[in-house]
N, C-alpha and C. Protein backbone atom coordinates (compact mmCIF):
# COMPACT_ATOMS: atom_id res chain seq x y z
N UNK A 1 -68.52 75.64 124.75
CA UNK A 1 -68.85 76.47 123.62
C UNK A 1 -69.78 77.57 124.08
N UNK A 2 -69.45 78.80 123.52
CA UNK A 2 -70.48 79.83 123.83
C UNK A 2 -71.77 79.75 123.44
N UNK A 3 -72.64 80.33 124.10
CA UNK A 3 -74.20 80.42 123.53
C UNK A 3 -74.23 81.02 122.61
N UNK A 4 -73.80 81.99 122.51
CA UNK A 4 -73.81 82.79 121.11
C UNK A 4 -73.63 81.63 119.67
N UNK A 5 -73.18 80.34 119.83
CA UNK A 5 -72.86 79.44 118.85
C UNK A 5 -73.93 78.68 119.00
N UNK A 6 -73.94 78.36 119.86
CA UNK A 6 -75.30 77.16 120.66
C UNK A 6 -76.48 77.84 119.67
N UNK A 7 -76.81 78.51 120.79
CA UNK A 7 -77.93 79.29 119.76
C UNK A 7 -78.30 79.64 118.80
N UNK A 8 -77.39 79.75 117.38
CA UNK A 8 -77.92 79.65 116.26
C UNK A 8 -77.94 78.40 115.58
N UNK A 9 -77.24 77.49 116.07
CA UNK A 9 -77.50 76.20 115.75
C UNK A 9 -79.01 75.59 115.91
N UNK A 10 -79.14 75.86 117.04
CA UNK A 10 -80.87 75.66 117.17
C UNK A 10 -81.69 76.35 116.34
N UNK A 11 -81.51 77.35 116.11
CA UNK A 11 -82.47 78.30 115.26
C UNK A 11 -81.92 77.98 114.01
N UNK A 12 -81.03 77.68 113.41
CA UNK A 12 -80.81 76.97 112.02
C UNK A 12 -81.29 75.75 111.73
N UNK A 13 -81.54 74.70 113.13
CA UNK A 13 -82.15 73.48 112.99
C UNK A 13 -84.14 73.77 112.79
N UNK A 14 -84.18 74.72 113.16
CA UNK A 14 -85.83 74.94 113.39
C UNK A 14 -86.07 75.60 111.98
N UNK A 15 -85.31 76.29 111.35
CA UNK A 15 -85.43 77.31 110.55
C UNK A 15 -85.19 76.33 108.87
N UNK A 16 -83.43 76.81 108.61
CA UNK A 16 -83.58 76.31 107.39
C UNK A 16 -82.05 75.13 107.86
N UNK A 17 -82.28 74.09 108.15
CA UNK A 17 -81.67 73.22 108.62
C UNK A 17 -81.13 72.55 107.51
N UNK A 18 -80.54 72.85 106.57
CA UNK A 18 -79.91 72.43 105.36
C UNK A 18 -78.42 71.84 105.64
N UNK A 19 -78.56 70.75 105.90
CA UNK A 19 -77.19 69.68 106.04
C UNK A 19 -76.64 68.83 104.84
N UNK A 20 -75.34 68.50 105.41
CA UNK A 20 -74.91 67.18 104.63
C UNK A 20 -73.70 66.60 105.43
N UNK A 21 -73.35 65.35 105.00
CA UNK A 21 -72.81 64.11 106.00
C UNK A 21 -71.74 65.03 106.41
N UNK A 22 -70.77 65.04 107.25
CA UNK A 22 -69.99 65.80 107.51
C UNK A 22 -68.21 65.20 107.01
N UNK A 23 -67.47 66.19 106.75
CA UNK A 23 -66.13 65.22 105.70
C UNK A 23 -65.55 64.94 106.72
N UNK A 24 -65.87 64.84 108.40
CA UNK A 24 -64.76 65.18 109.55
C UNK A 24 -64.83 63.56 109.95
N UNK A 25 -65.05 62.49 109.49
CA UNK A 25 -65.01 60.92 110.20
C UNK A 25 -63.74 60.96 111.10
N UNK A 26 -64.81 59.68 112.38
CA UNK A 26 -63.73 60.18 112.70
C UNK A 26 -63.58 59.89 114.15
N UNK A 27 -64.61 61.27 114.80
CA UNK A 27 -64.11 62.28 115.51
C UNK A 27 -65.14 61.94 117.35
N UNK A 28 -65.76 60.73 116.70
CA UNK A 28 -66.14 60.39 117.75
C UNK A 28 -66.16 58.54 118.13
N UNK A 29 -65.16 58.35 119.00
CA UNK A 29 -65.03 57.00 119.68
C UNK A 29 -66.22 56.24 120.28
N UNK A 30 -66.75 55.13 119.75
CA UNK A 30 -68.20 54.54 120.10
C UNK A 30 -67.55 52.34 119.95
N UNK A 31 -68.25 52.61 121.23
CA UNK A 31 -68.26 51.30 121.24
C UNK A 31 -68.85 50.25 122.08
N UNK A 32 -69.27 50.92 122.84
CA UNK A 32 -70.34 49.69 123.66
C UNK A 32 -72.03 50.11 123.10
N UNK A 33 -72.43 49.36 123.46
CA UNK A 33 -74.04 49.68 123.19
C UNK A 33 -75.00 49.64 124.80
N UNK A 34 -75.90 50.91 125.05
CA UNK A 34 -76.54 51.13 125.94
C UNK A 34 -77.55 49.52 126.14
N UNK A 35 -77.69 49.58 127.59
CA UNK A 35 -78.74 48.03 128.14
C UNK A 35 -79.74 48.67 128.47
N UNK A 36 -80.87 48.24 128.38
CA UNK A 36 -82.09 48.49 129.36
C UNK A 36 -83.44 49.03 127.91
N UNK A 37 -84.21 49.54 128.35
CA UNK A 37 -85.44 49.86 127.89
C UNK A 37 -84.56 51.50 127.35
N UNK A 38 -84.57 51.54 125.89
CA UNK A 38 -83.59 52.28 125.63
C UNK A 38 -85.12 53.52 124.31
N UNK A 39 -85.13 54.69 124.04
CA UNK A 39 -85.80 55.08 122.76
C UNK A 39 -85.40 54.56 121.77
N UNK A 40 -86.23 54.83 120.33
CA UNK A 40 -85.65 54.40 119.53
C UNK A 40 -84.55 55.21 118.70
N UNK A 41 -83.15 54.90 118.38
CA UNK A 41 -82.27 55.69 117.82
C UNK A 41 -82.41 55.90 116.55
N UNK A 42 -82.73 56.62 115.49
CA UNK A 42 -82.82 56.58 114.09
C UNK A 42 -81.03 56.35 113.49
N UNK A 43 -81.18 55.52 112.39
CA UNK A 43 -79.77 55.08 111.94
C UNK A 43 -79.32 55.45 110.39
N UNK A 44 -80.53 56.03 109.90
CA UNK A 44 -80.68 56.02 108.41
C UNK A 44 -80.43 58.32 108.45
N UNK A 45 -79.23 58.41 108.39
CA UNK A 45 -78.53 59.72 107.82
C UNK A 45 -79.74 60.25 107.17
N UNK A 46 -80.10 59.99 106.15
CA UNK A 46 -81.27 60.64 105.45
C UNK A 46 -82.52 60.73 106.08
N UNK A 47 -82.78 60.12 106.65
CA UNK A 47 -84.30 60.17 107.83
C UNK A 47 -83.94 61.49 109.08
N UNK A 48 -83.00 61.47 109.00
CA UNK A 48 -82.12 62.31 110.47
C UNK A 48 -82.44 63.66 109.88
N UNK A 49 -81.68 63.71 108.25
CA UNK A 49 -82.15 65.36 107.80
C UNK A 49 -83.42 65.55 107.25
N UNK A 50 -84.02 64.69 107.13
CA UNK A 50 -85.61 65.17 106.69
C UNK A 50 -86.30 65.01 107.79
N UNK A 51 -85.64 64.84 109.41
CA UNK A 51 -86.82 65.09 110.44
C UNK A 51 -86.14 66.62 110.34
N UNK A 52 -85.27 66.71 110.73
CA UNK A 52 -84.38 68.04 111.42
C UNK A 52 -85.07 69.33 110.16
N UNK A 53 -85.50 68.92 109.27
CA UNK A 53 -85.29 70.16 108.09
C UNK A 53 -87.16 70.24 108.20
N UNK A 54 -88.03 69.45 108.76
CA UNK A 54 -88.83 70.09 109.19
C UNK A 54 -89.44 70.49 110.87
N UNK A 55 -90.31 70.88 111.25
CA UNK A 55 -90.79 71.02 112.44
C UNK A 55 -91.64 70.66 113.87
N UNK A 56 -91.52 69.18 113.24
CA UNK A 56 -92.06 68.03 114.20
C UNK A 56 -90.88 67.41 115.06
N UNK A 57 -90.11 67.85 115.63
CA UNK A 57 -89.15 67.76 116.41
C UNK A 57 -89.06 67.97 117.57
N UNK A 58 -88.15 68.08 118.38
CA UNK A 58 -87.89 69.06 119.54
C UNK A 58 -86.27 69.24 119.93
N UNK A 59 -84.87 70.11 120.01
CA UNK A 59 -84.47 69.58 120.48
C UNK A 59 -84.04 70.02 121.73
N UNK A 60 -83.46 68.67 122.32
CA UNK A 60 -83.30 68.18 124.12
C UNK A 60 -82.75 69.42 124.51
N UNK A 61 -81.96 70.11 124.59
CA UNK A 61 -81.47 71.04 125.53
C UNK A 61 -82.78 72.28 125.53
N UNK A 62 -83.84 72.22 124.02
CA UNK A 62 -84.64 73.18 124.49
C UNK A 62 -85.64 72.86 125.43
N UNK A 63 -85.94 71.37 125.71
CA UNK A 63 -86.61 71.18 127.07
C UNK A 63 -85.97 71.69 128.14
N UNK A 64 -85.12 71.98 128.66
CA UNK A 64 -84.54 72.54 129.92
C UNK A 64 -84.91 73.55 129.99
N UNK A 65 -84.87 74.14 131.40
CA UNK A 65 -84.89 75.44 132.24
C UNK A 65 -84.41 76.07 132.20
N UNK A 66 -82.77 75.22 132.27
CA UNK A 66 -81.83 76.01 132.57
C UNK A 66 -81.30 76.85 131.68
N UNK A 67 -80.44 77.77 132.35
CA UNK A 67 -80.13 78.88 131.23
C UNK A 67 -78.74 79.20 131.31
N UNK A 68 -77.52 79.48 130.90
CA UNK A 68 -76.45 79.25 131.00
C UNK A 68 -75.41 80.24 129.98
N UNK A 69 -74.95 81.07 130.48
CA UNK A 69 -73.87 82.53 130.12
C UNK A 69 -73.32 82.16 129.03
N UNK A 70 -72.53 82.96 128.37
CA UNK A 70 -71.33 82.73 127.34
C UNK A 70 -70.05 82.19 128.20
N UNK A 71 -70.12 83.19 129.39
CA UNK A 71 -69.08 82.36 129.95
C UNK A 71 -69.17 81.02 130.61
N UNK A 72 -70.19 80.59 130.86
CA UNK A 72 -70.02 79.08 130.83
C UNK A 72 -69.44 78.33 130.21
N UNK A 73 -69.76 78.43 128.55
CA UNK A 73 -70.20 77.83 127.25
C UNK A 73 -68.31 78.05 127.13
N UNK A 74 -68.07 78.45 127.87
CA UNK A 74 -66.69 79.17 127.07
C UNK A 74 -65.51 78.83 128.26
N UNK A 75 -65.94 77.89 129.06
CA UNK A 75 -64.57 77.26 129.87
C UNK A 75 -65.00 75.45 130.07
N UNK A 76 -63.77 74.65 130.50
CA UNK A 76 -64.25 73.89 130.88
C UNK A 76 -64.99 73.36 132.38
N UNK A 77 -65.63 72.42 132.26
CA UNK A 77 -66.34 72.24 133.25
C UNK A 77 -68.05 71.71 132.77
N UNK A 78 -68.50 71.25 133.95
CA UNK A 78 -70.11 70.54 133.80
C UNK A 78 -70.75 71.87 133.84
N UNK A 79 -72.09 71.18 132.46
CA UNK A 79 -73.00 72.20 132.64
C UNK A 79 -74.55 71.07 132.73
N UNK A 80 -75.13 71.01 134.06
CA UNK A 80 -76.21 70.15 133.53
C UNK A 80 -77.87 70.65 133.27
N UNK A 81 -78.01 69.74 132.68
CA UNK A 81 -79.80 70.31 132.08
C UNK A 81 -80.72 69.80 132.78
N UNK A 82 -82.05 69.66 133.25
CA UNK A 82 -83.12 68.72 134.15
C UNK A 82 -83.84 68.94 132.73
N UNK A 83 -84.57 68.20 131.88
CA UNK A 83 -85.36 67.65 131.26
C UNK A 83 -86.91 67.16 131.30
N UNK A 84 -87.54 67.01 130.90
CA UNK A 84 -88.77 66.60 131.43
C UNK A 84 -89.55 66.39 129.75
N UNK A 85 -89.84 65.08 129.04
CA UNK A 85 -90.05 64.50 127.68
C UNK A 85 -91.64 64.08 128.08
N UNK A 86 -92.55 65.15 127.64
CA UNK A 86 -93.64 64.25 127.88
C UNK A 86 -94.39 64.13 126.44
N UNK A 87 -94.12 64.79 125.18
CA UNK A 87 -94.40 64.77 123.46
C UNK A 87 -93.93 63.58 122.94
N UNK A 88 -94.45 63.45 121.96
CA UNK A 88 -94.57 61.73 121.05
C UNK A 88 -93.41 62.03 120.24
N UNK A 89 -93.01 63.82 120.22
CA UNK A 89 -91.80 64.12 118.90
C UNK A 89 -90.51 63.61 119.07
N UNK A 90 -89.59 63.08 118.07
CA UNK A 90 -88.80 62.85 117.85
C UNK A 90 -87.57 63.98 118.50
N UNK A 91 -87.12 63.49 119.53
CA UNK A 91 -85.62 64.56 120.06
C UNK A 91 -84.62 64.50 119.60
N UNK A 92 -83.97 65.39 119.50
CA UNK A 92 -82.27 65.64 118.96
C UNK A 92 -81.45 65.79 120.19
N UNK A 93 -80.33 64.92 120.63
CA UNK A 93 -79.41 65.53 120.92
C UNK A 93 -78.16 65.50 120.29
N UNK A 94 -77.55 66.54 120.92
CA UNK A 94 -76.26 66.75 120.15
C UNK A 94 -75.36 67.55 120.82
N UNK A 95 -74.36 67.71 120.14
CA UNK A 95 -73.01 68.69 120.61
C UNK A 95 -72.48 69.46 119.44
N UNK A 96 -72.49 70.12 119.11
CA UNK A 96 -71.87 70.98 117.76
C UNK A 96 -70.54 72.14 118.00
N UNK A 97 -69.75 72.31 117.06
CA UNK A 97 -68.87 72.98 117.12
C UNK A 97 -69.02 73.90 115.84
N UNK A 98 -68.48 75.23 116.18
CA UNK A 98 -68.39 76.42 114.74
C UNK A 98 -67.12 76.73 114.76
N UNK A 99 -67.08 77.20 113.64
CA UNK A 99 -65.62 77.64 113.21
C UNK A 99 -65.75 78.84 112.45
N UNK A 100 -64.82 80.13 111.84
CA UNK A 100 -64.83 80.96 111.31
C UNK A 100 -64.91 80.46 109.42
N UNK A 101 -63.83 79.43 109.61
CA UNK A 101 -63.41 78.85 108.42
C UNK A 101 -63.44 77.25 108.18
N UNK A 102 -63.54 76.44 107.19
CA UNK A 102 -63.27 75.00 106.89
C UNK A 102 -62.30 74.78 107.95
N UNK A 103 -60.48 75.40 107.33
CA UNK A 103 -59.51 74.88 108.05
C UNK A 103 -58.96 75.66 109.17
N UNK A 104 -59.94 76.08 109.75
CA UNK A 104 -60.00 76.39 111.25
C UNK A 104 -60.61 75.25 111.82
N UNK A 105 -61.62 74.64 111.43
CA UNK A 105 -62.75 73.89 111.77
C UNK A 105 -61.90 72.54 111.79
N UNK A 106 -61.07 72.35 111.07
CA UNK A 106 -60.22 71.19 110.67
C UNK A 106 -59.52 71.15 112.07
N UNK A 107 -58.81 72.06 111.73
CA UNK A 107 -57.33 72.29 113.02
C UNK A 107 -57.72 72.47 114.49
N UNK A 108 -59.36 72.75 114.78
CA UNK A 108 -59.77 72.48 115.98
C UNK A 108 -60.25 70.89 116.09
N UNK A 109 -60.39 70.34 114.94
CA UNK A 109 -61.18 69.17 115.55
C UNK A 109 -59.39 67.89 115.62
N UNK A 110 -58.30 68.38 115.47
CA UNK A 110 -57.32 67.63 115.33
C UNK A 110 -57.14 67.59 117.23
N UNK A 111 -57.85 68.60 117.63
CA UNK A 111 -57.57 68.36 119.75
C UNK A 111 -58.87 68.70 119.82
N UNK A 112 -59.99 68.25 119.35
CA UNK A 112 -61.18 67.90 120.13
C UNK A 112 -61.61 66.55 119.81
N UNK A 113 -61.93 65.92 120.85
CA UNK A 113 -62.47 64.27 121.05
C UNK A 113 -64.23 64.46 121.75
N UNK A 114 -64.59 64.33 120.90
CA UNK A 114 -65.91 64.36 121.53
C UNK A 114 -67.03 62.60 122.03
N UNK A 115 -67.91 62.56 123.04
CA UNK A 115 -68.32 61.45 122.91
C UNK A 115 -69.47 61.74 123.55
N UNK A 116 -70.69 60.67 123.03
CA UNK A 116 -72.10 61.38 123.47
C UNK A 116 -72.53 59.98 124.43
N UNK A 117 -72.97 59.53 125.64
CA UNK A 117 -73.52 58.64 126.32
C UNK A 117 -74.74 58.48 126.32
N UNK A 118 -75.56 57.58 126.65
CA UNK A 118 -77.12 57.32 127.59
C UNK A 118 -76.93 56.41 128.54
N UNK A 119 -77.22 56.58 130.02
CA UNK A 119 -77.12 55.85 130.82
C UNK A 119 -75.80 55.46 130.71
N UNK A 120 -74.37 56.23 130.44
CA UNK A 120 -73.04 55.88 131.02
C UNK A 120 -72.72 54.80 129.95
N UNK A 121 -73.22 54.51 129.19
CA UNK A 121 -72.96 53.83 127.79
C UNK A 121 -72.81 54.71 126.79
N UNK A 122 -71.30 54.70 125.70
CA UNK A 122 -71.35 55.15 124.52
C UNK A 122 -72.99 54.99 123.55
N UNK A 123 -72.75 55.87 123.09
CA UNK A 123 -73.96 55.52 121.55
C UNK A 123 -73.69 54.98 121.08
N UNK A 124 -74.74 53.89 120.16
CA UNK A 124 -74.37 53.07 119.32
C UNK A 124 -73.82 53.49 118.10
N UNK A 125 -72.70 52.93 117.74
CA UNK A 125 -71.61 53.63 116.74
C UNK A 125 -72.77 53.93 115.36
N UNK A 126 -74.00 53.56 115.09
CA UNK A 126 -74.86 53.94 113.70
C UNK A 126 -76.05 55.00 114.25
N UNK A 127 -76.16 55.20 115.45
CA UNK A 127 -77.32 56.60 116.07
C UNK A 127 -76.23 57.33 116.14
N UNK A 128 -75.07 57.93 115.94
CA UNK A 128 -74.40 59.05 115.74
C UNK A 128 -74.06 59.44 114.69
N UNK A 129 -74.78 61.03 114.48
CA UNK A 129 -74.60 61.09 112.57
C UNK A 129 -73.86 62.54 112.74
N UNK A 130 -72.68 62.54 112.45
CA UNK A 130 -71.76 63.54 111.86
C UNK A 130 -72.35 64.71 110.52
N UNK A 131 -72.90 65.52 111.29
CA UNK A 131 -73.68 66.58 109.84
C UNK A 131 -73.26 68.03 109.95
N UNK A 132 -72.79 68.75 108.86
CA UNK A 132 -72.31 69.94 108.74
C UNK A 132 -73.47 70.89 108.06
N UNK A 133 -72.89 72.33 108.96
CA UNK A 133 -73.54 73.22 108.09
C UNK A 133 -73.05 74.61 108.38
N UNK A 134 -74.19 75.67 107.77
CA UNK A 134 -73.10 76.92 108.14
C UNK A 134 -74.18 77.31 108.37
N UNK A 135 -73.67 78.48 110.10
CA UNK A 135 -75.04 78.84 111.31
C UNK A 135 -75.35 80.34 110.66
N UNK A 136 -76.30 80.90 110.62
CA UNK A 136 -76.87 81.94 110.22
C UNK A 136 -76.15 83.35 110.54
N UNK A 137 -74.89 82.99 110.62
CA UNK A 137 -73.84 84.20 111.23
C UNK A 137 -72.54 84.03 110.42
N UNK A 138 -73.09 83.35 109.64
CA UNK A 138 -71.97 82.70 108.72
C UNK A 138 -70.54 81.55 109.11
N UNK A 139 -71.01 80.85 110.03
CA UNK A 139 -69.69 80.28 111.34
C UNK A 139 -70.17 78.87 110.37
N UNK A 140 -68.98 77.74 109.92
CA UNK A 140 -69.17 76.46 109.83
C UNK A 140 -69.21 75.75 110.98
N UNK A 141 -70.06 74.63 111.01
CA UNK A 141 -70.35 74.19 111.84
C UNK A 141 -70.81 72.72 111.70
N UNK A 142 -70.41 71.70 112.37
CA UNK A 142 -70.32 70.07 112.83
C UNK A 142 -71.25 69.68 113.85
N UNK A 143 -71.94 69.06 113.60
CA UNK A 143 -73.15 68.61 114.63
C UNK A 143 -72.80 67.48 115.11
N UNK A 144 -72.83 66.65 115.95
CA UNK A 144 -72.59 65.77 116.55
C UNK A 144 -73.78 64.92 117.05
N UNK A 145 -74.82 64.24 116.68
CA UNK A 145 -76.15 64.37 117.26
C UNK A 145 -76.98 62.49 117.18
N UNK A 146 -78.05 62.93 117.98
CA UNK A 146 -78.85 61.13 117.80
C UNK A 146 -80.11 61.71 117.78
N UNK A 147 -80.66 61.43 116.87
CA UNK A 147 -82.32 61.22 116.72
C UNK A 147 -83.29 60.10 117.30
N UNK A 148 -83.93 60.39 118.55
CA UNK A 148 -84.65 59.16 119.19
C UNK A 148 -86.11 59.61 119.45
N UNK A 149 -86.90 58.60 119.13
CA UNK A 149 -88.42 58.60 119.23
C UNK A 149 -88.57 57.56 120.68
N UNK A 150 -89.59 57.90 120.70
CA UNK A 150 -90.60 56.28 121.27
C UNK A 150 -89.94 55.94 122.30
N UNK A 151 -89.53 56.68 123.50
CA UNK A 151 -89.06 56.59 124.83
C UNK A 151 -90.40 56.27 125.56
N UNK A 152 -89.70 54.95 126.25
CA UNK A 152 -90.30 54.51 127.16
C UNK A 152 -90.22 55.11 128.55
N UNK A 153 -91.17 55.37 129.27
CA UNK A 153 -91.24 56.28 130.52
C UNK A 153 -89.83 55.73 131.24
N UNK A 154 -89.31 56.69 132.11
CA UNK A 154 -88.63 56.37 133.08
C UNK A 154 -87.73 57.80 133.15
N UNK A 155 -86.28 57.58 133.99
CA UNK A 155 -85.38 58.42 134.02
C UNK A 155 -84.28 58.03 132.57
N UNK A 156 -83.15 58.67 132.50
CA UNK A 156 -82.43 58.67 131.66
C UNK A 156 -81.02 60.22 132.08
N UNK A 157 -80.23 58.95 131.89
CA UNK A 157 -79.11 60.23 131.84
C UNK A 157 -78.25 60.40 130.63
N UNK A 158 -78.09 61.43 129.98
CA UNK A 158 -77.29 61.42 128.62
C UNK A 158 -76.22 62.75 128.53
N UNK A 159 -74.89 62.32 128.41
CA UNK A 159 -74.07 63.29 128.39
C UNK A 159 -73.33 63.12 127.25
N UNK A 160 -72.77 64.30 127.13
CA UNK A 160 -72.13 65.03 125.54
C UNK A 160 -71.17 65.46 126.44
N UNK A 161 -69.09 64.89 125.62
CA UNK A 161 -68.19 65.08 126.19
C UNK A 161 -67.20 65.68 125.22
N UNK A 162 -66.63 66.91 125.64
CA UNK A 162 -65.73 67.47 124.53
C UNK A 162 -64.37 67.09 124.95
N UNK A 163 -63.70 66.63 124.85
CA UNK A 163 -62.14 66.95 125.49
C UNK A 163 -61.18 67.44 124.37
N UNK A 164 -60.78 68.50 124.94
CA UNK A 164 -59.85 69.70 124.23
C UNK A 164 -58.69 69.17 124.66
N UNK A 165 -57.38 68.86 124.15
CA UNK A 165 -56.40 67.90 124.75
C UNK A 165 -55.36 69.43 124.70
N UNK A 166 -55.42 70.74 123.74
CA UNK A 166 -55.08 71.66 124.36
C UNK A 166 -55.65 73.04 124.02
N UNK A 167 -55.12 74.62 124.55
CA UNK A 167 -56.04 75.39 123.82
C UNK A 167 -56.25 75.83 122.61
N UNK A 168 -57.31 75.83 122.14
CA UNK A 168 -58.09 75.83 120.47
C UNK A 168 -58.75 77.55 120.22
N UNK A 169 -58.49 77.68 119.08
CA UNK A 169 -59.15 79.11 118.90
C UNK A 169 -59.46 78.80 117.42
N UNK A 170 -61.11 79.25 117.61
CA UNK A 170 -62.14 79.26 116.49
C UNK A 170 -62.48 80.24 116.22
N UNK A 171 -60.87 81.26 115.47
CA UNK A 171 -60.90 82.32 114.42
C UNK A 171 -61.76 83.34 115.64
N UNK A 172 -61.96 83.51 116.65
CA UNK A 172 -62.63 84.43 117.34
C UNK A 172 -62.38 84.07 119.20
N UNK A 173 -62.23 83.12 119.12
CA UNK A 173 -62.33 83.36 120.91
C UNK A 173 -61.23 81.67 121.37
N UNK A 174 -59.96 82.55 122.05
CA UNK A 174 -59.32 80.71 122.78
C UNK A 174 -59.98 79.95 123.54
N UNK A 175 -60.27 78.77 123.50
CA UNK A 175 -60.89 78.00 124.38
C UNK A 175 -59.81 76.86 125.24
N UNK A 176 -59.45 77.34 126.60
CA UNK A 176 -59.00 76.38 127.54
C UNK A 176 -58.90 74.71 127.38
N UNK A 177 -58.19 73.79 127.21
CA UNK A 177 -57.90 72.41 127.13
C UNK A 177 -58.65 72.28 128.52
N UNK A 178 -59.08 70.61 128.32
CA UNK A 178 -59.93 70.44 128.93
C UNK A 178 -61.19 69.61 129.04
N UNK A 179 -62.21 69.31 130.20
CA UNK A 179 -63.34 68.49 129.50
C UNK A 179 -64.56 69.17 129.62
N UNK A 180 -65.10 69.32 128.32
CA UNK A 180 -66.60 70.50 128.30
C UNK A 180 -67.84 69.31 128.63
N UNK A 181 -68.41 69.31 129.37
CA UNK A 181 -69.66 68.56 129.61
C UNK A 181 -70.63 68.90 130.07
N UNK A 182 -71.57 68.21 128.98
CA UNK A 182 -73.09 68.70 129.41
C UNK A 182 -73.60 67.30 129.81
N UNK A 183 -74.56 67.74 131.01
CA UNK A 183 -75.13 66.62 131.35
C UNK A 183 -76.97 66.81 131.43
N UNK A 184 -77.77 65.51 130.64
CA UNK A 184 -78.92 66.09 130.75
C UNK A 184 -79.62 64.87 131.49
N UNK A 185 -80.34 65.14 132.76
CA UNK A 185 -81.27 64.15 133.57
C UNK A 185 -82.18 64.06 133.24
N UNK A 186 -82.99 63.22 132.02
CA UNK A 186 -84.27 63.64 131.52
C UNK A 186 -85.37 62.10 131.60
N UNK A 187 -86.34 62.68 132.20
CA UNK A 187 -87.78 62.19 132.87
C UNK A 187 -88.62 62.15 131.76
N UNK A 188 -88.98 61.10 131.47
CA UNK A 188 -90.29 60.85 130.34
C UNK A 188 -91.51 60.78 131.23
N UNK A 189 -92.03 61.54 130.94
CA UNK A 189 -93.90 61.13 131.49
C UNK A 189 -94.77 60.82 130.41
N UNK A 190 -95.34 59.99 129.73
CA UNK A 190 -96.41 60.20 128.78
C UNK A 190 -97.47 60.31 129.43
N UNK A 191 -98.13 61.74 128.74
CA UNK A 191 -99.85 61.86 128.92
C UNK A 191 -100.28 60.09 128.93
N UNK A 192 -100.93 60.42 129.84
CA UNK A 192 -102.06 58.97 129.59
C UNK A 192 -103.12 59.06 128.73
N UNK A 193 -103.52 58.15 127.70
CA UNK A 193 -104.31 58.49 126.91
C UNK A 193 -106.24 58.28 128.08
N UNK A 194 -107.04 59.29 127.30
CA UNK A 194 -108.47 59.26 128.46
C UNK A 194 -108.24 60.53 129.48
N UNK A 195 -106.94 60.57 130.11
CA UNK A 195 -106.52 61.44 131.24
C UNK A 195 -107.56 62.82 130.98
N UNK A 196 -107.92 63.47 132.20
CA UNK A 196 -108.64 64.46 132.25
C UNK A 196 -107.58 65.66 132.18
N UNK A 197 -107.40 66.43 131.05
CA UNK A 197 -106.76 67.82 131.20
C UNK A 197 -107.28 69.25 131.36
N UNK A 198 -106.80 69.26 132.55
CA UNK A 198 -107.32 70.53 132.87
C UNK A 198 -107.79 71.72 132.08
N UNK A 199 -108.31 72.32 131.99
CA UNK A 199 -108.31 73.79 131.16
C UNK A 199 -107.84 75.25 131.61
């Protein structure tokens, strides 16, 4: 997906993040559950839009560095993020798609399969909440996303998988069949509480 889409999604989530459940069920295959010392996933839909609709948040791809073209966003292939979580706030990740129209939005998601991992494990089929909205450019748009607090230090790998089974055009630009993936390597440090911070 292009940045040009990316990007107002974020700024609609920071801004006026006005959602609701999305009519697209469905659209993402979940079925194992992640092992190990995992954050906590929020499961309750309504807790998800009253973090997102205010500004105690963060989300995950805006921790990264990295920075990444339209034409990236706009073929298939890996795009990965390095991360670094050292805030108590609640993160979003996600994958979202826009559309010009509803049944554009429809007729792309009939050849897109999307699936979100941690540590090479699906999400648990109730931390993935399907939420729609329309991005400040007027584009509809499907969020794909998990709300997690209270990560315990360590590494973590979490990827978001599109597969386009062929090419799709969203009322503005064809997009290549294919697998779109983002991959994010993200490092929790918590401040130590006492710790001396510099000035």
């Amino acid at each position: 997906m292009k940045t040009r889409k990316r990007q107002p999604i974020v700024a609609i989530m920071l801004s006026t993040f006005i959602m609701m459940s999305c009519m697209l069920p469905g659209m993402i295959s979940r079925d194992a559950e992640p092992e190990g010392p995992m954050p906590v996933m929020e499961t309750d839909t309504d807790k998800v839009l009253e973090v997102l609709s205010g500004t105690g948040w963060q989300p995950l791809q805006a921790l990264a560095p990295e920075q990444y073209t339209e034409e990236d966003y706009a073929r298939p292939g890996t795009l990965t993020y390095n991360v670094i979580v050292t805030a108590d706030l609640p993160t979003y990740f996600s994958y979202g798609w826009c559309a010009v129209d509803e049944a554009t939005l429809r007729q792309n998601f009939e050849h897109i399969e999307i699936k979100l991992y941690i540590n090479h494990e699906e999400f648990p089929p109730d931390a993935v909440h399907n939420l729609s909205f329309t991005s400040s450019s007027g584009l509809l748009c499907v969020d794909f996303g998990a709300l997690m607090s209270d990560w315990p230090e360590g590494e973590y790998k979490l990827e978001a998988v599109a597969t386009f089974d062929e090419t799709i055009n969203d009322g503005l630009d064809d997009y290549a069949a294919g697998d779109y993936i983002f991959v994010y390597n993200v490092v929790v440090k918590k401040a130590k509480e006492g710790a001396f911070a510099p000035s």
